[in-house]
Each structure stands twice: as C-alpha cells, then as structure tokens.
Protein backbone atom coordinates (compact mmCIF):
# COMPACT_ATOMS: atom_id res chain seq x y z
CA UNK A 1 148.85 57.62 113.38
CA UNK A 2 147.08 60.30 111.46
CA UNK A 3 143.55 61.67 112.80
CA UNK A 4 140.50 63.58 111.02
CA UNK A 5 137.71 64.97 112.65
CA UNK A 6 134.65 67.01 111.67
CA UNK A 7 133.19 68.97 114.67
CA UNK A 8 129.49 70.20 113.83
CA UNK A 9 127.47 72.11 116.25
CA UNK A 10 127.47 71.78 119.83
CA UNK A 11 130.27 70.86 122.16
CA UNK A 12 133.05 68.42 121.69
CA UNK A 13 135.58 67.39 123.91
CA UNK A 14 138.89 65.30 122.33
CA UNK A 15 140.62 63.41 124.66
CA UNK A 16 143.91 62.79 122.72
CA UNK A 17 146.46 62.21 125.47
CA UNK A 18 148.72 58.92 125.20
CA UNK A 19 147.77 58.68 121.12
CA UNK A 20 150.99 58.53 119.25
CA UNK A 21 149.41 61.12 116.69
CA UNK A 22 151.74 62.33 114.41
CA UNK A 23 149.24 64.46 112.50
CA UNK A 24 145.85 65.97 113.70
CA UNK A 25 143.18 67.52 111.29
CA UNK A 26 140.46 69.16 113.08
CA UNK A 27 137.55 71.08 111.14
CA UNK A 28 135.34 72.99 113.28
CA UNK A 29 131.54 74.01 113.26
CA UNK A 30 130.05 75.69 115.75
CA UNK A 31 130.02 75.51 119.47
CA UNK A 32 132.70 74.81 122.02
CA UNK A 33 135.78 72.68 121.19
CA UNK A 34 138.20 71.15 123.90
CA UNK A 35 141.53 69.32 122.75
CA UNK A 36 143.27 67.52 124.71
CA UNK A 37 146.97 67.10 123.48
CA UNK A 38 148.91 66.70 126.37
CA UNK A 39 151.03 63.41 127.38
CA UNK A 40 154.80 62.05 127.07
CA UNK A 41 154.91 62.40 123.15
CA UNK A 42 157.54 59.74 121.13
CA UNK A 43 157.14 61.43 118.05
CA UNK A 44 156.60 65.26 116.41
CA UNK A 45 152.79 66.13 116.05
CA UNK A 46 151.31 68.47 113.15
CA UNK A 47 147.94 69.41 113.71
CA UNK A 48 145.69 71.78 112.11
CA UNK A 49 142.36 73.25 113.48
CA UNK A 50 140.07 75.32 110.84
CA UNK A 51 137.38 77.42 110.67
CA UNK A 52 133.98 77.55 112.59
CA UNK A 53 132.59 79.81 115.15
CA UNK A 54 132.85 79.44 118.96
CA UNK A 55 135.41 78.77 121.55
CA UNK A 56 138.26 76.36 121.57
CA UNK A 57 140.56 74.79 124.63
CA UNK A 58 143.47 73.58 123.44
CA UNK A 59 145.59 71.67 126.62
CA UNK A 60 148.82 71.60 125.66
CA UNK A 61 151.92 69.67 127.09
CA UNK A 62 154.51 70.74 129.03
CA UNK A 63 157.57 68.64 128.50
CA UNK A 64 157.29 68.98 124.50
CA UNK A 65 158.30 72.00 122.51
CA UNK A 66 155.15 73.66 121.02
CA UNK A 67 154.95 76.12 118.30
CA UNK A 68 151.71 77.92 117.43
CA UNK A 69 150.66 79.92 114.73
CA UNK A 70 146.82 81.66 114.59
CA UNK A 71 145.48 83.55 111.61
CA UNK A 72 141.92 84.14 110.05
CA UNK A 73 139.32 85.65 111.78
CA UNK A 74 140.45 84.39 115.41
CA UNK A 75 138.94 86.96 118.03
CA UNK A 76 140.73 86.34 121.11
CA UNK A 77 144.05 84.42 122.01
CA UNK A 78 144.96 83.63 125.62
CA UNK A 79 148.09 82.54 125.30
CA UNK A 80 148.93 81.74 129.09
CA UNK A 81 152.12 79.77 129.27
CA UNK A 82 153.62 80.41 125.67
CA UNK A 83 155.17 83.55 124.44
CA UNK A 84 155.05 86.01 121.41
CA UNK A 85 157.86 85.02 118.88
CA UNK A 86 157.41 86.99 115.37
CA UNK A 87 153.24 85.44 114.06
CA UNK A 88 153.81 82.62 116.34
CA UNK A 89 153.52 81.76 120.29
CA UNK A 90 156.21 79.17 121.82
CA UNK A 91 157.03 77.61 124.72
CA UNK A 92 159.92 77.16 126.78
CA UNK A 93 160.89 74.28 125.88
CA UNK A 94 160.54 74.72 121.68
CA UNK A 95 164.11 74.35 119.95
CA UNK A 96 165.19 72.61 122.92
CA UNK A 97 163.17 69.72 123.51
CA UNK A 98 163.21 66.06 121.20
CA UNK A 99 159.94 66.16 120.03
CA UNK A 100 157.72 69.00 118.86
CA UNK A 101 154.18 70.16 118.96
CA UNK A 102 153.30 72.54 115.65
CA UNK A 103 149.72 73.85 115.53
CA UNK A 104 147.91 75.65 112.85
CA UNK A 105 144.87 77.29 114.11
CA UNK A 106 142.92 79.01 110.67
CA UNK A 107 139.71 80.70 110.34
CA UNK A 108 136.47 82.07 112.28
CA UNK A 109 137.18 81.11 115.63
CA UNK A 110 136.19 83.23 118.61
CA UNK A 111 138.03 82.79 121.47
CA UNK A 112 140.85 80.50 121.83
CA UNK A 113 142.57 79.56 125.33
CA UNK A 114 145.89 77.46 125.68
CA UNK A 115 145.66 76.18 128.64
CA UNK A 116 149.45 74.61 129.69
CA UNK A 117 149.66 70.94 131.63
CA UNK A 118 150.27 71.10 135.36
C-alpha cells in the first residue's frame, strides 16, 4: 500500500503502525508532526518527508533495519538509538535484518527527534 499526505499548519499525529506501507510520502507545512512507523513490518518501507517548518517525531521500529538520510535546511537531529554511518544514521539491526526501513527527510525542518520503540 502506498500513502500521501499533505500536513498544513498545526499539529498532526500519524498513527501508521500495523499498515503494510510499502511507500510513505509525507509533505509538511508548519507545526508539529508525529509519525508513527513502528510495528512487525512484512515488507521494505520507502518513505519520504519534505519541507515545512516545525518539529517532527518520527517513532521508529526496533526489530527492522532502518536507514536514514537528512538534508536541506534541517536544524537539529536527535538521533537517539541510530548511529552516524557516512550522510546517513542506521540502526543495529540495518544489513542484517529481512525487511528495511529507508527514510528521506528533505527540506526546512527544525528539529527532528527519532525516537526508537521500547
């Protein structure tokens, strides 16, 4: 399943665990952004988040590679549970496990926190 969705101002909060996504276009306005994209995953997920102003949460799985790559004018990265590798941030699991996570993060954003499942 392939999912589009146009944030405009204020705050937004996807809940896309359990969705068999396989790709994930987010375009962001302004405001606060939570995404949810944490669950058993079947298949690999490409998903792209552009532009806008603000702060995103991105929750990220644990049990599914993930490979991350931020450019534009991004202000901030906490990258807590993924490390540096080259212009990306990976997990532990990323080469390793079946299925993998790849997110494109482009643009204005302020502040962006990846926040790892428990």
């Amino acid at each position: 399943m392939e999912l589009k969705v146009e944030v405009g101002a204020g705050q937004s909060d996807l809940r896309l665990r359990g969705l068999s996504l396989t790709r994930l276009d987010i375009q962001m306005g302004v405001g606060q952004l939570t995404a949810d994209l944490t669950g058993d995953r079947k298949k690999d997920l490409d998903a792209k988040i552009q532009g806008g102003v603000g702060n995103a949460a991105i929750r990220l799985p644990r049990n599914v590679g993930v490979w991350v790559h931020a450019a534009g004018g991004i202000g901030a990265i906490n990258a807590r549970g993924l490390e540096r590798e080259g212009d990306a941030y990976i997990n532990e699991v990323y080469g390793r496990s079946a299925v993998t996570l790849r997110l494109n993060i482009e643009g204005g954003i302020g502040h962006i926190n990846f926040v790892p499942a428990i």
